[in-house]
N, C-alpha and C. Protein backbone atom coordinates (compact mmCIF):
# COMPACT_ATOMS: atom_id res chain seq x y z
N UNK A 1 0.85 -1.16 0.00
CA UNK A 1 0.00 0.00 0.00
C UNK A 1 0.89 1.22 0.00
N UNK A 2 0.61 2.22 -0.96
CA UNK A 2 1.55 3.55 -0.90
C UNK A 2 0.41 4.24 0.47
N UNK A 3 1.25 4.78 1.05
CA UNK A 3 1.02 5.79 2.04
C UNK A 3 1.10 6.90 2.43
N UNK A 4 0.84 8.23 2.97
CA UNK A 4 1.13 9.16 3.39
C UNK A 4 -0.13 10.17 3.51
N UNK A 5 -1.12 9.55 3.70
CA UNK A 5 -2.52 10.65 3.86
C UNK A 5 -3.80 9.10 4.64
N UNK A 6 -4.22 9.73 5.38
CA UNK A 6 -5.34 8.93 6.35
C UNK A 6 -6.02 8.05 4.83
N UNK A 7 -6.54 9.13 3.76
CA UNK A 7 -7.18 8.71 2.56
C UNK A 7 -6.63 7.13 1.99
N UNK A 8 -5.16 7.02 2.43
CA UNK A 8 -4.49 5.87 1.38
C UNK A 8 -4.49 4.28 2.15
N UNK A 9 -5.34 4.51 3.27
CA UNK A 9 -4.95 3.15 3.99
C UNK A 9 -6.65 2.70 3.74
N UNK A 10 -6.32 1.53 4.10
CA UNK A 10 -8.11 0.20 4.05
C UNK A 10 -8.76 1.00 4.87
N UNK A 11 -10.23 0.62 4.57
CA UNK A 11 -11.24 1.02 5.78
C UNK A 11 -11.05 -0.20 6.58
N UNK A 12 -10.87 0.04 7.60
CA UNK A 12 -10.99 -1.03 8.66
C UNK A 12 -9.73 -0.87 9.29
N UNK A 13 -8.47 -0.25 8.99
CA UNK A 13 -7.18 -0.29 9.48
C UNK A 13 -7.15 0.27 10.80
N UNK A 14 -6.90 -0.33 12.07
CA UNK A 14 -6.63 0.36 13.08
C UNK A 14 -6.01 1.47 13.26
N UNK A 15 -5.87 2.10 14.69
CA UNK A 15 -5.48 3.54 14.67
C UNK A 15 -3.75 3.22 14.53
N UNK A 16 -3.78 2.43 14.95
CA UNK A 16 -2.04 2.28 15.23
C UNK A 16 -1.41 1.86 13.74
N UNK A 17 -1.99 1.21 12.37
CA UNK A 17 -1.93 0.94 11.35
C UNK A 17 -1.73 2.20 10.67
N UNK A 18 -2.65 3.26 10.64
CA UNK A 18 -2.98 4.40 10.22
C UNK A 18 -1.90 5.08 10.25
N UNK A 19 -1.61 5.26 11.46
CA UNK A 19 -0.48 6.29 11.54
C UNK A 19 0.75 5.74 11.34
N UNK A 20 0.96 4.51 11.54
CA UNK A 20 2.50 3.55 11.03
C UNK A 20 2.67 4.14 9.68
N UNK A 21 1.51 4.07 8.84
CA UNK A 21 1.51 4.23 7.50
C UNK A 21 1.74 6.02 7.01
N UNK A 22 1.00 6.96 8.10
CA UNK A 22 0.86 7.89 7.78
C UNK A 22 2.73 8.79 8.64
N UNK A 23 3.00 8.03 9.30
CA UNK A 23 4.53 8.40 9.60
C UNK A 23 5.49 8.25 8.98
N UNK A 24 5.50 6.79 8.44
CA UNK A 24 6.90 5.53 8.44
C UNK A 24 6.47 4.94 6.47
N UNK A 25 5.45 5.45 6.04
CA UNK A 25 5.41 4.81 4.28
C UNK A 25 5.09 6.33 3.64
N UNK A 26 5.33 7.33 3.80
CA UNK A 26 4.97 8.12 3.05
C UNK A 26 5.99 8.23 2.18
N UNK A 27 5.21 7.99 0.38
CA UNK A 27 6.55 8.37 -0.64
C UNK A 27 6.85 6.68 -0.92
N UNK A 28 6.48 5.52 -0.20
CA UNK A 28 7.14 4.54 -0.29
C UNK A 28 5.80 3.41 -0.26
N UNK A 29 6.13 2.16 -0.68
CA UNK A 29 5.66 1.20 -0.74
C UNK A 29 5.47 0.25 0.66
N UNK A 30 4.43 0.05 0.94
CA UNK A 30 4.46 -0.64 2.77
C UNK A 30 3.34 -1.61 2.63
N UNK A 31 4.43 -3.00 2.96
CA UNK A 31 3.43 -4.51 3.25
C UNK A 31 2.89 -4.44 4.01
N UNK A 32 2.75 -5.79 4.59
CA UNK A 32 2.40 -6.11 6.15
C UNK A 32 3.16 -5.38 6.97
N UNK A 33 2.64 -5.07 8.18
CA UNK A 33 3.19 -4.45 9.00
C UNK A 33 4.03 -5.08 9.74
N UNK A 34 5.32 -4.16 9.85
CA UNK A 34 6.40 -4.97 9.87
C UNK A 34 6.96 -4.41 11.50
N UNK A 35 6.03 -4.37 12.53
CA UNK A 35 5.76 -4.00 13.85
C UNK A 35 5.05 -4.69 14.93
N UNK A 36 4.75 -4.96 16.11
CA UNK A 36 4.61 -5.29 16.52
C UNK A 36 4.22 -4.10 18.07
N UNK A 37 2.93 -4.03 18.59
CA UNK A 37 2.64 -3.25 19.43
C UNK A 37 2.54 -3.88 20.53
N UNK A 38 3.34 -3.25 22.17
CA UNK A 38 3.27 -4.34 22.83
C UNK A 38 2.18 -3.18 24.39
N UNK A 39 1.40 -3.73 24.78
CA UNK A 39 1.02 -3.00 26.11
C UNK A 39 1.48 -3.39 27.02
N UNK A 40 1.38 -2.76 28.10
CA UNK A 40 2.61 -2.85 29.18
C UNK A 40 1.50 -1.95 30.42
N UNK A 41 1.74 -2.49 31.60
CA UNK A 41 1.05 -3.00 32.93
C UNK A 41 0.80 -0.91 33.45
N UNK A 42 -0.12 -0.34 34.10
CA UNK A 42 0.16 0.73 34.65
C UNK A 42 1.26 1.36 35.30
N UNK A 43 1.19 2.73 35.38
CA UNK A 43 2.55 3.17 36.26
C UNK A 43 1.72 3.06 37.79
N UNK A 44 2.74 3.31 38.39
CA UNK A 44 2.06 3.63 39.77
C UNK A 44 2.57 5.09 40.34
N UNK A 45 1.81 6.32 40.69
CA UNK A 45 2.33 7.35 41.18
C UNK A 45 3.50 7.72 41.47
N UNK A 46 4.35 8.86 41.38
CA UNK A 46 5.71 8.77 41.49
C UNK A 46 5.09 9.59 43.17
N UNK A 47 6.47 9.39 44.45
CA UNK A 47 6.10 9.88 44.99
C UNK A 47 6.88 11.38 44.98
N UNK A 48 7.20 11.85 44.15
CA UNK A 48 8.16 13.08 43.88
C UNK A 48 7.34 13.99 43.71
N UNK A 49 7.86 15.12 43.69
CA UNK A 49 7.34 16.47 43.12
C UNK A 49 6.49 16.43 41.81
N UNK A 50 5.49 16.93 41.45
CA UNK A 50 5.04 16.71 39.97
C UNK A 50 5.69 18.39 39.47
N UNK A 51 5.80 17.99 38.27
CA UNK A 51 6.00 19.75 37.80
C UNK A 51 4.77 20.20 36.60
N UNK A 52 4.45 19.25 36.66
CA UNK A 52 3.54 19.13 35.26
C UNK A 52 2.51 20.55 35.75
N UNK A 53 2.57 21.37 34.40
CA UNK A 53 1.64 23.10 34.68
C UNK A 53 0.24 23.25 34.23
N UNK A 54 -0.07 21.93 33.91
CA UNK A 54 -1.68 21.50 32.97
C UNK A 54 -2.00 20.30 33.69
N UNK A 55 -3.40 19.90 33.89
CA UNK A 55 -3.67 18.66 33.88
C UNK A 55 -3.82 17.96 33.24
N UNK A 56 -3.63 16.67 33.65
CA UNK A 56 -3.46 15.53 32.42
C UNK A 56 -4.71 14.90 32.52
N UNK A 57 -4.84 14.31 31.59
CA UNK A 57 -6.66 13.46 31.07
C UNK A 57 -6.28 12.38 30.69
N UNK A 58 -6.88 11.11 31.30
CA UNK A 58 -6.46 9.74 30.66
C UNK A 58 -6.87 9.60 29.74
N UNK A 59 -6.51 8.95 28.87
CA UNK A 59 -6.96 8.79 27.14
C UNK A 59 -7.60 7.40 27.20
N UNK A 60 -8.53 6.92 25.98
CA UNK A 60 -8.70 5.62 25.99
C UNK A 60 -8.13 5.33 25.57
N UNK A 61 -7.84 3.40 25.02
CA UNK A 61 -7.52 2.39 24.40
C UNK A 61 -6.82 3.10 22.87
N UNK A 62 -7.87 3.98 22.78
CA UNK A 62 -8.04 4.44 20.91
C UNK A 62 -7.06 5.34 20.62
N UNK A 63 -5.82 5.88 21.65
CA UNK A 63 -5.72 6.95 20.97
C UNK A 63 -3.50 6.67 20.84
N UNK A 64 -3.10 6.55 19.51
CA UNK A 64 -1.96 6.36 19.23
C UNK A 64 -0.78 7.47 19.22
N UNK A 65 -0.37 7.23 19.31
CA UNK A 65 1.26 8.18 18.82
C UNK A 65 2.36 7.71 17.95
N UNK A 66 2.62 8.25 17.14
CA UNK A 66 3.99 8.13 15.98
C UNK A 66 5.00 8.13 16.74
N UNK A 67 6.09 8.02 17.12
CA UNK A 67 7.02 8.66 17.49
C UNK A 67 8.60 8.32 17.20
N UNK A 68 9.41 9.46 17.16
CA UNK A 68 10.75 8.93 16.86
C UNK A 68 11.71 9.32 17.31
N UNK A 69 12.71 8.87 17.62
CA UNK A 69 14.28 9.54 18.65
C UNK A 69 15.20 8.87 18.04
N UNK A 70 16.40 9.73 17.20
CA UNK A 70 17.80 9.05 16.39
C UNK A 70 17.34 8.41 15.17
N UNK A 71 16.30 8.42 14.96
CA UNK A 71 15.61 7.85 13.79
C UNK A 71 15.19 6.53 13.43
N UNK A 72 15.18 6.27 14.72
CA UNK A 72 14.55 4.77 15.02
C UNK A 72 12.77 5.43 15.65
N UNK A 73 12.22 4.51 14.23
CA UNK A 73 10.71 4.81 14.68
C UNK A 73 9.82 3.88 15.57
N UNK A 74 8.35 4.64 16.44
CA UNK A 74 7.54 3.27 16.98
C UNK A 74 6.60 3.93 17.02
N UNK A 75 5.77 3.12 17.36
CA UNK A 75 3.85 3.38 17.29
C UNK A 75 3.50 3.03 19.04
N UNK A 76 2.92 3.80 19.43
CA UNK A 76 2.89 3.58 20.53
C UNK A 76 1.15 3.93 21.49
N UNK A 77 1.03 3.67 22.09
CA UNK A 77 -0.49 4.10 23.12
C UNK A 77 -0.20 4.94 24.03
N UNK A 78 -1.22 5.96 23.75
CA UNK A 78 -0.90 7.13 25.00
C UNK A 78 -1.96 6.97 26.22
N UNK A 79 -1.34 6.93 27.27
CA UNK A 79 -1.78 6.58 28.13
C UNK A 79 -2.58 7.98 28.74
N UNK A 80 -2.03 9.02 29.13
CA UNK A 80 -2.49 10.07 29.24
C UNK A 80 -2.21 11.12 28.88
N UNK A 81 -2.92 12.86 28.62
CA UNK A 81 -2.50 13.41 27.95
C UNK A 81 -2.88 15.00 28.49
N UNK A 82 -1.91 16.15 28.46
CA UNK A 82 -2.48 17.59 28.83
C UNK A 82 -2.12 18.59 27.88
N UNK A 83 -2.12 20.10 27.90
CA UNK A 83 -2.27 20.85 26.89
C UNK A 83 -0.52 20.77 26.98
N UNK A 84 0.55 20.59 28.21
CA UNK A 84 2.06 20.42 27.89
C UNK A 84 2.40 19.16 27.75
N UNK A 85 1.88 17.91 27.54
CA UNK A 85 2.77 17.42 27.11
C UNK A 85 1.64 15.79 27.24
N UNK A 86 2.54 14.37 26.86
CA UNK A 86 1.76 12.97 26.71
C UNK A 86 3.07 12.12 27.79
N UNK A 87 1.89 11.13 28.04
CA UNK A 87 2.66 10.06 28.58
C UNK A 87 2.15 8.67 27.56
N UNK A 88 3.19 8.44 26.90
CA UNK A 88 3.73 7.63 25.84
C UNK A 88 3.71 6.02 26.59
N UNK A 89 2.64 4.99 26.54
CA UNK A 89 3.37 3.69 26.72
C UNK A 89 3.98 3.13 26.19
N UNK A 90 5.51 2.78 26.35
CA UNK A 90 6.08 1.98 25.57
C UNK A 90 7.02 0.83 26.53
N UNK A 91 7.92 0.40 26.21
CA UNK A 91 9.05 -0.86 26.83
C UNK A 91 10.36 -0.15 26.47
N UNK A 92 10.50 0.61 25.25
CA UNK A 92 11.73 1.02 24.75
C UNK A 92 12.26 1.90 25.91
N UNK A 93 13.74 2.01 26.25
CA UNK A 93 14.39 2.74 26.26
C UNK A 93 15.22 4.00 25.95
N UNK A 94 14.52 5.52 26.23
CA UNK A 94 14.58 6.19 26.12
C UNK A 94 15.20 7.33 27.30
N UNK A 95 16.33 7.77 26.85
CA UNK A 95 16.86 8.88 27.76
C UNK A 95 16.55 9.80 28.31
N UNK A 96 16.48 10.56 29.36
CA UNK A 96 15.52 11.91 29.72
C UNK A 96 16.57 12.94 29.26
N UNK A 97 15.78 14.00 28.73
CA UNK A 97 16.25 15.07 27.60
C UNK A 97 16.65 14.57 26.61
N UNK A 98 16.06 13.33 25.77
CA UNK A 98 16.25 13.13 24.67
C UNK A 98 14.70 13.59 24.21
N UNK A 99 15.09 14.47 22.34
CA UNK A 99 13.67 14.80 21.51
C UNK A 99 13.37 14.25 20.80
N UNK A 100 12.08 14.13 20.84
CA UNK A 100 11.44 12.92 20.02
C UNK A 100 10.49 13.88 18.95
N UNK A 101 10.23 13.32 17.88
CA UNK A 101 9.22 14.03 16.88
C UNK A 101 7.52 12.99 17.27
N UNK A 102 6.27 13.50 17.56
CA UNK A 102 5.43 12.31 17.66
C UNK A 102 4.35 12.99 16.41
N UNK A 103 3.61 12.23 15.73
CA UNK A 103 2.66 12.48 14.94
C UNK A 103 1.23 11.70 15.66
N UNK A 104 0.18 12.67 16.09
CA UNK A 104 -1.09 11.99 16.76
C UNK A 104 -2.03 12.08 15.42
N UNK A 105 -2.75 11.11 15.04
CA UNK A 105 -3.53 10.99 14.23
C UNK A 105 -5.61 11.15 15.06
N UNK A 106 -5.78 12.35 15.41
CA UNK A 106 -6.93 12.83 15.93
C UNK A 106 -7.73 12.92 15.17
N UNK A 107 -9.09 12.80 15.83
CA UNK A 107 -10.11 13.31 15.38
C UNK A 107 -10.56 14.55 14.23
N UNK A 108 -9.69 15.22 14.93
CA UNK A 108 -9.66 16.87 14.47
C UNK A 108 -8.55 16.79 13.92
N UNK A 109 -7.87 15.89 13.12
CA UNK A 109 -6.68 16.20 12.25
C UNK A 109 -5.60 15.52 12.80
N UNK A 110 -4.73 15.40 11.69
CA UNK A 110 -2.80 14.80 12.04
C UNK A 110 -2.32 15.99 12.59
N UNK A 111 -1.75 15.61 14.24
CA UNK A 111 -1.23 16.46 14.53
C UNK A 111 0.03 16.31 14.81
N UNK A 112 1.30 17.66 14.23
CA UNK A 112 2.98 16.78 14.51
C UNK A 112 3.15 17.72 15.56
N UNK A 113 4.11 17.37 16.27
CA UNK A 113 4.74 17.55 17.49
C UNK A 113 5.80 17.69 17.91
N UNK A 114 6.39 18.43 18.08
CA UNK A 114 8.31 18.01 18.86
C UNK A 114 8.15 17.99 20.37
N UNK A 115 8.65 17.56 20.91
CA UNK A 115 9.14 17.21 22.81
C UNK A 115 10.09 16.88 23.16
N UNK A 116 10.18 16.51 24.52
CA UNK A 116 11.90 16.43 24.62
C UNK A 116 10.81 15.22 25.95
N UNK A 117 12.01 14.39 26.17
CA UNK A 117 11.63 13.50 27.62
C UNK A 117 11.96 14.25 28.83
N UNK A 118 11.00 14.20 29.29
CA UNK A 118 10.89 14.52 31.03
C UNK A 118 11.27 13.39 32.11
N UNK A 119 10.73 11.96 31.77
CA UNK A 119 10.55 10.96 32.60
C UNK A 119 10.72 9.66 32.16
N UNK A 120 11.51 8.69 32.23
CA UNK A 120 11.56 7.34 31.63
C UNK A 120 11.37 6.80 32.53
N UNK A 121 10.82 5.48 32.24
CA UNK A 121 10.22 4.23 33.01
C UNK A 121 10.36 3.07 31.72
N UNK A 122 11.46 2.48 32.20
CA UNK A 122 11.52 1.64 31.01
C UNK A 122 10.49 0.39 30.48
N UNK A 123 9.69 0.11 31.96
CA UNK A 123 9.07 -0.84 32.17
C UNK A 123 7.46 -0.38 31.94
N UNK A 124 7.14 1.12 31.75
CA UNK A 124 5.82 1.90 31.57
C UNK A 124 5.29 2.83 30.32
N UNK A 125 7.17 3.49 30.31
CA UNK A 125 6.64 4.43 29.20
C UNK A 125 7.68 5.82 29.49
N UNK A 126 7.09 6.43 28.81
CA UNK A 126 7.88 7.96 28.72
C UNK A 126 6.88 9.27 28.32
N UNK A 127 7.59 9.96 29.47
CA UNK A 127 6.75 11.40 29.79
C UNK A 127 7.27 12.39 29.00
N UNK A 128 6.30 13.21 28.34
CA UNK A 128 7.12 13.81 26.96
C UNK A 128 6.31 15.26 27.09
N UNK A 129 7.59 16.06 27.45
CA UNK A 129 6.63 17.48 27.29
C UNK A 129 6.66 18.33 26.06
N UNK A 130 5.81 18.56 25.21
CA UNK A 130 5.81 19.55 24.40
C UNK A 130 6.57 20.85 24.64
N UNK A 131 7.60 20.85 23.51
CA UNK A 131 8.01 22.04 22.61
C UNK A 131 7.55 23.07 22.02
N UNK A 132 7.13 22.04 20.74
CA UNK A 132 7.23 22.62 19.82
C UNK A 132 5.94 22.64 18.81
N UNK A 133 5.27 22.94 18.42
CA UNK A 133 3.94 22.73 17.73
C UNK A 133 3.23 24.15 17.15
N UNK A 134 2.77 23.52 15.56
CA UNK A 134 2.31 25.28 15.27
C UNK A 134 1.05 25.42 15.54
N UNK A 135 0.59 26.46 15.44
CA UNK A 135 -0.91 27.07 16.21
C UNK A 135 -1.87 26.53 15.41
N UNK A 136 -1.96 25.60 14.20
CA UNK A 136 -3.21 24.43 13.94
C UNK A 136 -3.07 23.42 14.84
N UNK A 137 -1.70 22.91 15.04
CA UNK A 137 -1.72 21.61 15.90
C UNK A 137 -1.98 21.77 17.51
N UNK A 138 -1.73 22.67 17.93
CA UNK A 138 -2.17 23.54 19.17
C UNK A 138 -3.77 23.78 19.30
N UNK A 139 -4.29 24.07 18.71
CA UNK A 139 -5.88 24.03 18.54
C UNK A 139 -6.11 22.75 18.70
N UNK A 140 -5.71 21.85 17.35
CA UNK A 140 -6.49 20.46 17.55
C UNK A 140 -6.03 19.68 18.58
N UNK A 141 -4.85 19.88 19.67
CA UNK A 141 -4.75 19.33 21.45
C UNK A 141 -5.85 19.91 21.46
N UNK A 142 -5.52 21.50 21.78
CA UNK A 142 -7.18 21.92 22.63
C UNK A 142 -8.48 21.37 22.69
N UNK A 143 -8.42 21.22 21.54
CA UNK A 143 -10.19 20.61 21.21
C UNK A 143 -10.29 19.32 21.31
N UNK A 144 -9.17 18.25 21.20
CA UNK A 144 -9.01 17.06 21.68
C UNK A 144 -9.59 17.11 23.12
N UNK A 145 -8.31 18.04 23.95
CA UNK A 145 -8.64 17.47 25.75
C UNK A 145 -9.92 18.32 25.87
N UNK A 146 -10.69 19.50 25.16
CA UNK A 146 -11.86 20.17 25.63
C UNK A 146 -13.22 18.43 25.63
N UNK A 147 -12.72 17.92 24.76
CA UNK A 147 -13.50 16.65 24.09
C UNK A 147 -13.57 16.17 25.57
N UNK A 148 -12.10 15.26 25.54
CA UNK A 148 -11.82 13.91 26.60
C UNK A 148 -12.15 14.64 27.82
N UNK A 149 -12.05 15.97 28.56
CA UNK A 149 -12.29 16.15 29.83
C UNK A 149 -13.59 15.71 30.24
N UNK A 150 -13.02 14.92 31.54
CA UNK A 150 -14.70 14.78 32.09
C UNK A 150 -15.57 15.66 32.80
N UNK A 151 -16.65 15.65 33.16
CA UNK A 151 -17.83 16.35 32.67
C UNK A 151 -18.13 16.39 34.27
C-alpha cells in the first residue's frame, strides 16, 4: 500500500496501522506491518514532586502516537495526555532530555509535534513534554482534551 494521507490506507485499518503508515510509508511502498505493538502493565504514582503546569486526562484504548528519537521509529499508546505534554506507553528505552518528533492521528486532524523527555520508566513508558507545535496543531490538542475532559 503507498502511504502518506489517512485517505491511502483500508477502511478497517486500526489507529495504530494508520499512523504507522501515515509516519513511516509516506513516498514509499508498505506490506504487512512490519511491527509489533506491545502493552505494558500501569505506572504507579511517582512519589516526587510533579512539575507538570496543565492537567493531564487519561486517554482511551483508541488513541496512538507516531514517534521517533535518532531515527529509530515506533507506534505507541498514550496513556495520558495535557495541553504540555503525553505520557507515551512503551518498553523502549529512552533517555531523559532526549527529543522525540510524535505524529497523533486525531479526530480533528494529524497532529505533529516536537518534545523532549521529562521521565523514563523503562518498564511503563515515557513522559514527553511539548516544545514545539504550530498554532493548527495547538488548537487540535485543545479541542481534543476540551472533548476527553470529564464532565
Amino acid at each position: 500500500m503507498t502511504a502518506g494521507t489517512a485517505a491511502e490506507t483500508k477502511q478497517g485499518d486500526s489507529a495504530a496501522t494508520i499512523i504507522y503508515h501515515l509516519l513511516f510509508c509516506a513516498g514509499t511502498t508498505c506490506s504487512d506491518m512490519a511491527f509489533e505493538v506491545v502493552f505494558v502493565g500501569v505506572m504507579t504514582p511517582s512519589a516526587g514532586k510533579e512539575n507538570r503546569r496543565t492537567a493531564r486526562i487519561a486517554v482511551s484504548k483508541g488513541l496512538w502516537v507516531a514517534w521517533q528519537a535518532d531515527g529509530t521509529r515506533h507506534v505507541s499508546r498514550v496513556r495520558d495526555l495535557s495541553a504540555g505534554g503525553v505520557f507515551i506507553q512503551t518498553t523502549v528505552e529512552v533517555a531523559i532530555g532526549k527529543e522525540l518528533e510524535m505524529l497523533f492521528a486525531l479526530p480533528e486532524g494529524e497532529t505533529r509535534v516536537a518534545g523532549v523527555v521529562r521521565y523514563a520508566d523503562g518498564e511503563n513508558g515515557i513522559g514527553v513534554e511539548f516544545t514545539t507545535m504550530g498554532s493548527g496543531d495547538r488548537l487540535r490538542v485543545d479541542q481534543l482534551l476540551r472533548r476527553l475532559k470529564p464532565k
